[in-house]
N, C-alpha and C. Protein backbone atom coordinates (compact mmCIF):
# COMPACT_ATOMS: atom_id res chain seq x y z
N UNK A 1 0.82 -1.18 0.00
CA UNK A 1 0.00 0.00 0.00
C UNK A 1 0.88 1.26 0.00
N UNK A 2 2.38 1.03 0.86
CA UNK A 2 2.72 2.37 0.88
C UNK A 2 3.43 2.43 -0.38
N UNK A 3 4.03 1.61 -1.19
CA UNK A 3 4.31 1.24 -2.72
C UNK A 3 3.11 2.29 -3.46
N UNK A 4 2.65 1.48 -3.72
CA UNK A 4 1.40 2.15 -4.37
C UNK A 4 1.14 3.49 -4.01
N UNK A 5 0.92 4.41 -2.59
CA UNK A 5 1.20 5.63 -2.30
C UNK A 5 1.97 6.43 -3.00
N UNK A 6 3.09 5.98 -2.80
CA UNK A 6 4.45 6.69 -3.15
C UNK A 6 4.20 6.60 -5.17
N UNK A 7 3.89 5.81 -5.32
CA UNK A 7 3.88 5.59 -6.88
C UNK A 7 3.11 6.76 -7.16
N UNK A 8 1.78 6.69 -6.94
CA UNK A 8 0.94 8.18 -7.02
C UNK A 8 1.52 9.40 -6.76
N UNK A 9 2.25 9.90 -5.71
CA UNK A 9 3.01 11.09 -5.51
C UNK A 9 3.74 11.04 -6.45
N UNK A 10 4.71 9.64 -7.25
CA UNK A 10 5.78 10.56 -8.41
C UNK A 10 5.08 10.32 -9.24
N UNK A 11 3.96 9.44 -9.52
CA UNK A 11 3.17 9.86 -10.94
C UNK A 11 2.94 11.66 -11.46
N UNK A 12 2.54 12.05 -10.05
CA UNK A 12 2.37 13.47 -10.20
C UNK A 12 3.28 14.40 -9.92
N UNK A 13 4.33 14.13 -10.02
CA UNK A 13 5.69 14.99 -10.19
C UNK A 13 5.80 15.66 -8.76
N UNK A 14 5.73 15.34 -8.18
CA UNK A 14 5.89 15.38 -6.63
C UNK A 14 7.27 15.23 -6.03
N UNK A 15 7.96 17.11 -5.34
CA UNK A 15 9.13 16.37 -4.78
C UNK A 15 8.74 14.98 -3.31
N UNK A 16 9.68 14.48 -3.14
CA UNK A 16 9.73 14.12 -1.82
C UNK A 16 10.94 13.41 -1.38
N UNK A 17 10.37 12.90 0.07
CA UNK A 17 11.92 12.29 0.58
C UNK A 17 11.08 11.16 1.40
N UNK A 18 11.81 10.14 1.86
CA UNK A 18 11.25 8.99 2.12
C UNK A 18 11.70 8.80 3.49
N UNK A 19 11.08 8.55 4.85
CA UNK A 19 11.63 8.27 6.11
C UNK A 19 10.97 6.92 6.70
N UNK A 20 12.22 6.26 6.97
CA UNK A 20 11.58 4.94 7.77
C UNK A 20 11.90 5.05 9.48
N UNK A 21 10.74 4.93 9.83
CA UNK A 21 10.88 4.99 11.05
C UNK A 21 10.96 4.20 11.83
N UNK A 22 11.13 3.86 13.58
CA UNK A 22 11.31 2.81 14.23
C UNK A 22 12.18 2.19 13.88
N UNK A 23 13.47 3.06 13.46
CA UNK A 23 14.64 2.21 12.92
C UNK A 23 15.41 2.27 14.14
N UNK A 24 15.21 2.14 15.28
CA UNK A 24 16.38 2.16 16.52
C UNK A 24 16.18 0.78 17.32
N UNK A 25 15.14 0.25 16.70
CA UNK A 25 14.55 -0.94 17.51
C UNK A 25 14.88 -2.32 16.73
N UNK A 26 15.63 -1.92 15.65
CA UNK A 26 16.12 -3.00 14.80
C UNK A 26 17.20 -3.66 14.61
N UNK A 27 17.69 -4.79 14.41
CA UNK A 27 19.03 -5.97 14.29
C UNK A 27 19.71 -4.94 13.33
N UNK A 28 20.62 -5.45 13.26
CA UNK A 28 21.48 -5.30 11.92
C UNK A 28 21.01 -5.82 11.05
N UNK A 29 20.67 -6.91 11.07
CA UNK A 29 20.03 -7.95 9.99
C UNK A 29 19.01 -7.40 9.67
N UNK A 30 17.98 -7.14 10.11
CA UNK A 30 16.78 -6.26 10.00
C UNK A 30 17.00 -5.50 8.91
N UNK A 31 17.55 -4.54 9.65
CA UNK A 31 18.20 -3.18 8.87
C UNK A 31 18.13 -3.32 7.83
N UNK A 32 19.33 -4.30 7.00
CA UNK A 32 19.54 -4.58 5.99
C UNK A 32 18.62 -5.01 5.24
N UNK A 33 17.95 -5.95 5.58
CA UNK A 33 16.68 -6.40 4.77
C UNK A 33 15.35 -5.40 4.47
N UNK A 34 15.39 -4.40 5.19
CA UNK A 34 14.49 -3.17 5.35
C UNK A 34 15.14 -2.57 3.81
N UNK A 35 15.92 -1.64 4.24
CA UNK A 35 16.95 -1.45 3.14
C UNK A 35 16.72 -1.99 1.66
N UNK A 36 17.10 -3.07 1.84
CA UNK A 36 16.93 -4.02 0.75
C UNK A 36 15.53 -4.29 -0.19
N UNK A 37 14.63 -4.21 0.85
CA UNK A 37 12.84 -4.43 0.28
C UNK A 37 12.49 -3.46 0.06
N UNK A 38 13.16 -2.00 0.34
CA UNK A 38 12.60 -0.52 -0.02
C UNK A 38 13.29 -0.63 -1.27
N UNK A 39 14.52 -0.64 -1.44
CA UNK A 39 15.25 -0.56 -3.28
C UNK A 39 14.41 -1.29 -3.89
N UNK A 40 14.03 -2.99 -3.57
CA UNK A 40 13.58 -3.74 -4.35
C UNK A 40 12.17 -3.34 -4.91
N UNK A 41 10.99 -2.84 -3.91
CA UNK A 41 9.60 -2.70 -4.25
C UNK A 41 9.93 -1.29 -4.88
N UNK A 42 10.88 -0.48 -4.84
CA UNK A 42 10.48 0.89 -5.48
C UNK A 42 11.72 1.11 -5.95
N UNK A 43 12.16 0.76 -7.50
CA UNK A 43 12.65 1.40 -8.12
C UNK A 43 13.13 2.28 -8.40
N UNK A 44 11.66 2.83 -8.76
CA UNK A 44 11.18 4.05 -9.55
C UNK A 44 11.39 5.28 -8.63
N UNK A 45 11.87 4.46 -7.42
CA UNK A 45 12.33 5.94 -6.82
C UNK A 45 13.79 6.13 -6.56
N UNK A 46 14.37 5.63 -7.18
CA UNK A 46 16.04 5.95 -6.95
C UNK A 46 16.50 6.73 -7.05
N UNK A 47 15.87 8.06 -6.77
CA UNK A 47 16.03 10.07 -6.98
C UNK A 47 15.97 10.15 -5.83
N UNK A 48 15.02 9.76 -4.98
CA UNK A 48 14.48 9.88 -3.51
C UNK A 48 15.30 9.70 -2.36
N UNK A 49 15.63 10.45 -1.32
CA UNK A 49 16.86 10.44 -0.40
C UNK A 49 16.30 10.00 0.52
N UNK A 50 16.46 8.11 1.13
CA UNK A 50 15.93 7.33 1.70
C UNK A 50 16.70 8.15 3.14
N UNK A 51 15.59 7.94 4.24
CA UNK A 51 16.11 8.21 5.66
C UNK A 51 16.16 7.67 6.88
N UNK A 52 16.23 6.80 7.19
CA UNK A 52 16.19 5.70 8.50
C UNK A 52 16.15 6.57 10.05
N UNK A 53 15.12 6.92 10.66
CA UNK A 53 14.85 7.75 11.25
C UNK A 53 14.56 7.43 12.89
N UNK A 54 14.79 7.59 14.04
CA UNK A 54 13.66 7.77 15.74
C UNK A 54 12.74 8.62 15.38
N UNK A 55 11.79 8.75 15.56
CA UNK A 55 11.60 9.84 16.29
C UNK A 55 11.08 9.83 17.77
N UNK A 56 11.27 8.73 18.76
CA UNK A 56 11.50 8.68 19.92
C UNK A 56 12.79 9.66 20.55
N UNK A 57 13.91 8.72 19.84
CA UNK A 57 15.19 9.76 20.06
C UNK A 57 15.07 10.81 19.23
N UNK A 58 14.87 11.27 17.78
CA UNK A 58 15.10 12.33 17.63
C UNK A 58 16.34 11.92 16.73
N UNK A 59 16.63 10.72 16.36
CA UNK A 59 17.95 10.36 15.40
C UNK A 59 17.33 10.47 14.23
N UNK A 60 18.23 11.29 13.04
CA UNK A 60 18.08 10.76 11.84
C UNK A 60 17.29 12.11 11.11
N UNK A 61 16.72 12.94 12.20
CA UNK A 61 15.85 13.93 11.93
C UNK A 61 16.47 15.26 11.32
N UNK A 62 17.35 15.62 11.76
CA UNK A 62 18.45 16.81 11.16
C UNK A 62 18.93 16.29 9.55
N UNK A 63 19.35 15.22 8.98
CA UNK A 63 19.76 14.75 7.79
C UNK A 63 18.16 15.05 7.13
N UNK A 64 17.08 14.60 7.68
CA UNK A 64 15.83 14.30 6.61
C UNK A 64 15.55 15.61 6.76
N UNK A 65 15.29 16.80 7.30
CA UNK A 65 14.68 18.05 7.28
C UNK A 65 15.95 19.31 6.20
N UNK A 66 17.33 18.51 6.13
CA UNK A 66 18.18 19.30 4.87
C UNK A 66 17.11 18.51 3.70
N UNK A 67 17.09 17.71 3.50
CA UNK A 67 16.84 16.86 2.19
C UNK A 67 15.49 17.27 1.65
N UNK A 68 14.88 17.18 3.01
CA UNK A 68 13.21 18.00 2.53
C UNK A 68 13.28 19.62 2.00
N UNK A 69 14.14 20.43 2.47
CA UNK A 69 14.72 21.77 1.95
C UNK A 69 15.46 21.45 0.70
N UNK A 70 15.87 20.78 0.45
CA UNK A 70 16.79 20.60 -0.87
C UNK A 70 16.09 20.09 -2.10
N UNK A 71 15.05 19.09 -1.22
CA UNK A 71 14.09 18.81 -2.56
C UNK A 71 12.80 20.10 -3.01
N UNK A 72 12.61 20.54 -2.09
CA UNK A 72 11.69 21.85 -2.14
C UNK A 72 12.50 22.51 -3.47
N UNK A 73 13.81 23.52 -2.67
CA UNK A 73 14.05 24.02 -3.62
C UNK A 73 14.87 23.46 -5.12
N UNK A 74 14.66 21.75 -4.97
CA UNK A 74 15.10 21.18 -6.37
C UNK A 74 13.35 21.79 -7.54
N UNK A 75 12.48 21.39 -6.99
CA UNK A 75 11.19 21.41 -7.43
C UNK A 75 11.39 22.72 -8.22
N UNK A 76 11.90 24.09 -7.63
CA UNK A 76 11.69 24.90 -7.80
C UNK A 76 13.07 25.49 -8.85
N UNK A 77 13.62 24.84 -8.87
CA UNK A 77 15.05 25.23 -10.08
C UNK A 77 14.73 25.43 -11.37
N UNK A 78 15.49 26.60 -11.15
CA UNK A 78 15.79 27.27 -12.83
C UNK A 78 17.01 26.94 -13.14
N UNK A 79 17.02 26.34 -14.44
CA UNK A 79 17.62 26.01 -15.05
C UNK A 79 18.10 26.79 -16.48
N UNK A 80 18.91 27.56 -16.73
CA UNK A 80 19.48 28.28 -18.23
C UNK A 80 19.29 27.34 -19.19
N UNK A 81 19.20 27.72 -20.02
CA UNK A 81 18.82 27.26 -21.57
C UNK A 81 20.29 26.77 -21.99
N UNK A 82 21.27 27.70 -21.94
CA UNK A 82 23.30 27.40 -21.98
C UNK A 82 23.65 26.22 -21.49
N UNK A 83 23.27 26.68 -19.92
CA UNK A 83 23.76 25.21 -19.45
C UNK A 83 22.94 24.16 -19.42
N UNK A 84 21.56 23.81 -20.02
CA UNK A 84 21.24 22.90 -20.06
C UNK A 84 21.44 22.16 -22.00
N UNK A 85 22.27 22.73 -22.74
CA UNK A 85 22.51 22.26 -24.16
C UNK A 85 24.38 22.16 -23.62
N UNK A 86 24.65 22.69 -22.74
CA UNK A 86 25.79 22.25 -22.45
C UNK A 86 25.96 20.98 -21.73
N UNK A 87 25.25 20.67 -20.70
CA UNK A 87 25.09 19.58 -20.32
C UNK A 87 24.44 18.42 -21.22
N UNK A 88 23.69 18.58 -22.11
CA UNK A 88 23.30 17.64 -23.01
C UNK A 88 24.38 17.17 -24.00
N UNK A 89 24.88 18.23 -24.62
CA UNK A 89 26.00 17.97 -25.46
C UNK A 89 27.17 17.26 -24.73
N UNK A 90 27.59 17.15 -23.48
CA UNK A 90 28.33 16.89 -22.84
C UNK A 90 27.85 14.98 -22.47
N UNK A 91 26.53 14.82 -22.10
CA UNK A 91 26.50 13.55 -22.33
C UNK A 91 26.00 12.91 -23.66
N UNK A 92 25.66 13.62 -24.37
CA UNK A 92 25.62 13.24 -25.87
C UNK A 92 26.98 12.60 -26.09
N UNK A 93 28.50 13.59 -25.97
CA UNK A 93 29.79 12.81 -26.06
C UNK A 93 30.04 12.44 -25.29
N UNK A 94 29.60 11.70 -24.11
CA UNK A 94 30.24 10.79 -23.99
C UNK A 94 29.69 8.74 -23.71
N UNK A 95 28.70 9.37 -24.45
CA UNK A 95 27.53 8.09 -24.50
C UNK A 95 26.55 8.57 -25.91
N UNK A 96 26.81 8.15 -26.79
CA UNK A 96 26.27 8.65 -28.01
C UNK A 96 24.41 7.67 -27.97
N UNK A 97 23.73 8.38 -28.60
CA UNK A 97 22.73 7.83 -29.17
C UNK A 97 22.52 7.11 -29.75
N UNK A 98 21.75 5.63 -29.86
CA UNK A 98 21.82 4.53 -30.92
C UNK A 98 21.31 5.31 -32.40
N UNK A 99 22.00 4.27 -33.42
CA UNK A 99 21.79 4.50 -34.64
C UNK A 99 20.17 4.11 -35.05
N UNK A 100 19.74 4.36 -35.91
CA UNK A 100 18.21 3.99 -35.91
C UNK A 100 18.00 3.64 -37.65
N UNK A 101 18.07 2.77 -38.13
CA UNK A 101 18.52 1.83 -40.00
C UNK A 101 19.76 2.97 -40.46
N UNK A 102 20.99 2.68 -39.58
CA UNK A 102 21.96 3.02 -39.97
C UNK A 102 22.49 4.96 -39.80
N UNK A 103 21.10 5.97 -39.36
CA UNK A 103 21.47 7.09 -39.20
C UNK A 103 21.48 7.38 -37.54
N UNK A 104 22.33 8.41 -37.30
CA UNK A 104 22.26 8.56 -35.66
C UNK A 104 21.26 9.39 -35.23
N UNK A 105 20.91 9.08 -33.58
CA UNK A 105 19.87 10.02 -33.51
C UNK A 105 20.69 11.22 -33.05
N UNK A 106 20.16 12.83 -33.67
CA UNK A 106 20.72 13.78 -33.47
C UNK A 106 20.37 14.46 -31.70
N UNK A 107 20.90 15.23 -31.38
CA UNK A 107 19.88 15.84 -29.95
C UNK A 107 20.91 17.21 -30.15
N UNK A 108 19.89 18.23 -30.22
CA UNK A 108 20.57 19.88 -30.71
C UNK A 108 20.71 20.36 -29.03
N UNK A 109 19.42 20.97 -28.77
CA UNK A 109 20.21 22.00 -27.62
C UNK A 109 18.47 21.25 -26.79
N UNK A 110 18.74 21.92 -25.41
CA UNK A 110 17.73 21.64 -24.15
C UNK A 110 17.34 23.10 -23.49
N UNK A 111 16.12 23.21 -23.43
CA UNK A 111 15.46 24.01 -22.69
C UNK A 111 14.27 23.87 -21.59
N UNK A 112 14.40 24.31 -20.43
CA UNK A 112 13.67 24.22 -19.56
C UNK A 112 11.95 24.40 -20.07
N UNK A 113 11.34 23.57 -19.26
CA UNK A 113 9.40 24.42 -20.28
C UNK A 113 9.12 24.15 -18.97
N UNK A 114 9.50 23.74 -17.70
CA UNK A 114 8.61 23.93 -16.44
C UNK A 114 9.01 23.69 -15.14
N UNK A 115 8.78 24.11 -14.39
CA UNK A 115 8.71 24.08 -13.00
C UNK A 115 7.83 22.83 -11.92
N UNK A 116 8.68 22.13 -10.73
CA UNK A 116 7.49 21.54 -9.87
C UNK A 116 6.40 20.52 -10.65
N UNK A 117 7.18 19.55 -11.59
CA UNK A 117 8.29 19.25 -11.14
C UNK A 117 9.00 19.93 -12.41
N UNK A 118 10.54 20.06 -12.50
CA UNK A 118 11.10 20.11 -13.63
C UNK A 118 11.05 19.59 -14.80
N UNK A 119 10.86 20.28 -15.63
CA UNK A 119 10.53 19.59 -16.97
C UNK A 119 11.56 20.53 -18.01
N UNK A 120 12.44 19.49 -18.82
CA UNK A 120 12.86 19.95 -20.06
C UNK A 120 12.71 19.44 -21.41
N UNK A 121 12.89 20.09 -22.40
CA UNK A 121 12.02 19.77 -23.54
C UNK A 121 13.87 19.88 -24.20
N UNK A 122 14.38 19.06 -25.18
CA UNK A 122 15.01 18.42 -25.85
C UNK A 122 14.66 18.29 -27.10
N UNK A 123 15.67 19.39 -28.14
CA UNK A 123 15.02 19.19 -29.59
C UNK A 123 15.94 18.20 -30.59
N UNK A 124 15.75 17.70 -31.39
CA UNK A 124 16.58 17.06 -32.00
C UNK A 124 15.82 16.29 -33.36
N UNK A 125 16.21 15.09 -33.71
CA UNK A 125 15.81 14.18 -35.05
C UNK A 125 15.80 13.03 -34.51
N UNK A 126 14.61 12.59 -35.13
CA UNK A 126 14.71 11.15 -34.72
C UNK A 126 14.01 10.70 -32.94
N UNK A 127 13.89 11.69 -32.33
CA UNK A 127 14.13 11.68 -31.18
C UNK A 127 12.60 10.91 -30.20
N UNK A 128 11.73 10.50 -31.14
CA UNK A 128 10.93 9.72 -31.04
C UNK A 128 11.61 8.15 -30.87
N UNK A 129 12.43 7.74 -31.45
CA UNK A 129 13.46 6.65 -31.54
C UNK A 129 14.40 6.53 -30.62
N UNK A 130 14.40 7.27 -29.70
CA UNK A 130 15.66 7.43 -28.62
C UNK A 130 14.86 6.12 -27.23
N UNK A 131 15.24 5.20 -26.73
CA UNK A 131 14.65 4.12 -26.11
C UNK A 131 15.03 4.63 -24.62
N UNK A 132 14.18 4.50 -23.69
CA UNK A 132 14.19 4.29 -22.58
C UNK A 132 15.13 4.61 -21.55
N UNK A 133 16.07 3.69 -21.68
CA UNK A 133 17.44 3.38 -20.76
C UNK A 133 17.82 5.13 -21.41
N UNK A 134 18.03 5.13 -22.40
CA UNK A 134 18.80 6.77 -23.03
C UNK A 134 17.66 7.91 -22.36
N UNK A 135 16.87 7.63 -22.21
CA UNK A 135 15.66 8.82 -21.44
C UNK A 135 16.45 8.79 -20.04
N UNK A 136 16.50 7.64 -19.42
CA UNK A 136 17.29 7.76 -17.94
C UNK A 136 18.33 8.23 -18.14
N UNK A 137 19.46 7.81 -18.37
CA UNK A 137 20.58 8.38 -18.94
C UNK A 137 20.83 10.05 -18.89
N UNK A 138 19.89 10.41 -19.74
CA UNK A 138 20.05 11.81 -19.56
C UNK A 138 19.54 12.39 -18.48
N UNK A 139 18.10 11.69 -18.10
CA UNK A 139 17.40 12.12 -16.89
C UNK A 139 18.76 12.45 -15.95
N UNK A 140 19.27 11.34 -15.66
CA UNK A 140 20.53 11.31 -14.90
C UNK A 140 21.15 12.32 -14.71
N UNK A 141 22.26 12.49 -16.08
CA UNK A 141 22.88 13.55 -16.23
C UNK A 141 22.75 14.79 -15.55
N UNK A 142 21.08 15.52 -16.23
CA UNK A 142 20.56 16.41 -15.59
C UNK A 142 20.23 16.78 -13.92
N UNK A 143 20.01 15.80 -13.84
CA UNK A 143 20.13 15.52 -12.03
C UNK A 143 21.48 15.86 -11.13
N UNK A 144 22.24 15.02 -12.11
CA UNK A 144 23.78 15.28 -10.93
C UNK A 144 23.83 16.62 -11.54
N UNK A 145 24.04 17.42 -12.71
CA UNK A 145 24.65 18.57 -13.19
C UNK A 145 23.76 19.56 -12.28
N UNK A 146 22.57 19.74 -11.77
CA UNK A 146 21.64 20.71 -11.26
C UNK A 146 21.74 20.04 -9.45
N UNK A 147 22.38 18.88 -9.37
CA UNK A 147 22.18 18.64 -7.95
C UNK A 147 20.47 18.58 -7.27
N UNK A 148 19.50 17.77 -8.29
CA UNK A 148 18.49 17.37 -7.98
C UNK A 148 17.94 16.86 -6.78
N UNK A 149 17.32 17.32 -5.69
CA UNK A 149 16.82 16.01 -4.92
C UNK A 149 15.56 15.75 -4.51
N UNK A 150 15.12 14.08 -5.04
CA UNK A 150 13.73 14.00 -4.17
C UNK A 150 12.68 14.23 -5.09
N UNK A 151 13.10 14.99 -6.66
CA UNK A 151 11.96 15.36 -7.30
C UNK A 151 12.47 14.86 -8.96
N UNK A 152 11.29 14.08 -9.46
CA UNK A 152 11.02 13.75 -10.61
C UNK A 152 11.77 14.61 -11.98
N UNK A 153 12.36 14.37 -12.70
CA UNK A 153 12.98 14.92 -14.11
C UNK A 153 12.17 15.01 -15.05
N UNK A 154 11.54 15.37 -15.71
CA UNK A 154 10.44 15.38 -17.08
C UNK A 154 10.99 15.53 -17.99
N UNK A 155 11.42 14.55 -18.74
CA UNK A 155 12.07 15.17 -20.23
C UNK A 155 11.01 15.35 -21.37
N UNK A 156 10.71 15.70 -22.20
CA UNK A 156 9.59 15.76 -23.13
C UNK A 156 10.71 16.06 -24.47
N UNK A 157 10.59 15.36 -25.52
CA UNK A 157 11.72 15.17 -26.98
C UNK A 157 10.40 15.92 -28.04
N UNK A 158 11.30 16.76 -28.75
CA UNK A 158 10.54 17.12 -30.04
C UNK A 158 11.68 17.32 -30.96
N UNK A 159 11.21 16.06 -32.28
CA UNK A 159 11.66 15.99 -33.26
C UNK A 159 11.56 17.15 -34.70
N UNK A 160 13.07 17.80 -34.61
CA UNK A 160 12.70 18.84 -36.06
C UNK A 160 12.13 18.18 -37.19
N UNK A 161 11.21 18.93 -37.81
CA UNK A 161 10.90 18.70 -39.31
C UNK A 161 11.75 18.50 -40.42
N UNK A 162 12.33 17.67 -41.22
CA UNK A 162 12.63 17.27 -42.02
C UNK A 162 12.02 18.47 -43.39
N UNK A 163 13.34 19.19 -44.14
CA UNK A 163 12.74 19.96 -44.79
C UNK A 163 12.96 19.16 -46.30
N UNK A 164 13.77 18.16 -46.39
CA UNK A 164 13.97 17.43 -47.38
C UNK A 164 13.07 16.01 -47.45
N UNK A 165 11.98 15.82 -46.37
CA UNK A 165 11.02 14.49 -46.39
C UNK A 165 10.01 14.70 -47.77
N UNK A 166 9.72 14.26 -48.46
CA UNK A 166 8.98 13.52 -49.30
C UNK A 166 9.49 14.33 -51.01
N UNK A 167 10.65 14.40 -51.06
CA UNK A 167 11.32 14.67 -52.34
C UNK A 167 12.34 14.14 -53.01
């Protein structure tokens, strides 16, 4: 159920941060397996700054209240138009785009189109053809280069028009 919760909050571009609590009352072994079943059932959240928390004692609480400030103002980042075709071009070389019947896919420059969560729009060719794993990839990129936390990446691709198609 709390799977499913959490899935709904990043469906909707939702920063957040994740705290497990009653973690002072646990083995080592525990621990680990806690740990372990949060990566395993949620993926999809590997942006999210997991926090193992008291709040009896009061441990754990100073680390999760930076992270909740950090993801706030990740939500809220502006991002330049410069440095975000600089950063693209930058993992463009050094992880190129698959070929698609022998031509490469191009990717020109990146511009921000939104806020809460972040969203950038990526122009290029072909770019309907760009698969998955390469959507993360860059998602990525963009994340460490802006120091993201806690909140969803939106990339949205629009392919230029072909001024030489049907001649």
């Amino acid at each position: 159920q709390d799977a499913r919760l959490l899935g709904l909050v990043a469906g909707r571009g939702r920063a957040m941060v994740l705290a497990v609590n009653k973690w002072d009352g646990l083995g080592r072994d525990r621990r680990d397996q806690v740990r372990y079943q949060v990566q395993l059932k949620m993926p999809y959240l590997d942006y999210v700054p997991l926090h193992f928390i008291s709040a009896r004692h009061g441990s754990g609480l100073g680390e999760l209240m930076q992270d909740m400030r950090a993801a706030q103002q990740s939500a809220m980042v502006d991002m330049p138009t410069p440095e975000l075709t600089r950063i693209l071009e930058r993992a463009v070389e050094r992880h190129q785009p698959p070929a698609v019947l022998g031509r490469r896919i191009k990717l020109r420059y990146a511009h921000q189109i939104g806020s809460n969560p972040p969203s950038v729009m990526i122009h290029g060719n072909q770019t309907d053809k760009l698969p998955v794993a390469y959507h993360r990839y860059l998602a990525n990129a963009f994340r460490k280069a802006f120091k993201l936390v806690g909140v969803p990446l939106v990339l949205r691709f629009k392919t230029s028009d072909n001024p030489f198609k049907g001649r």
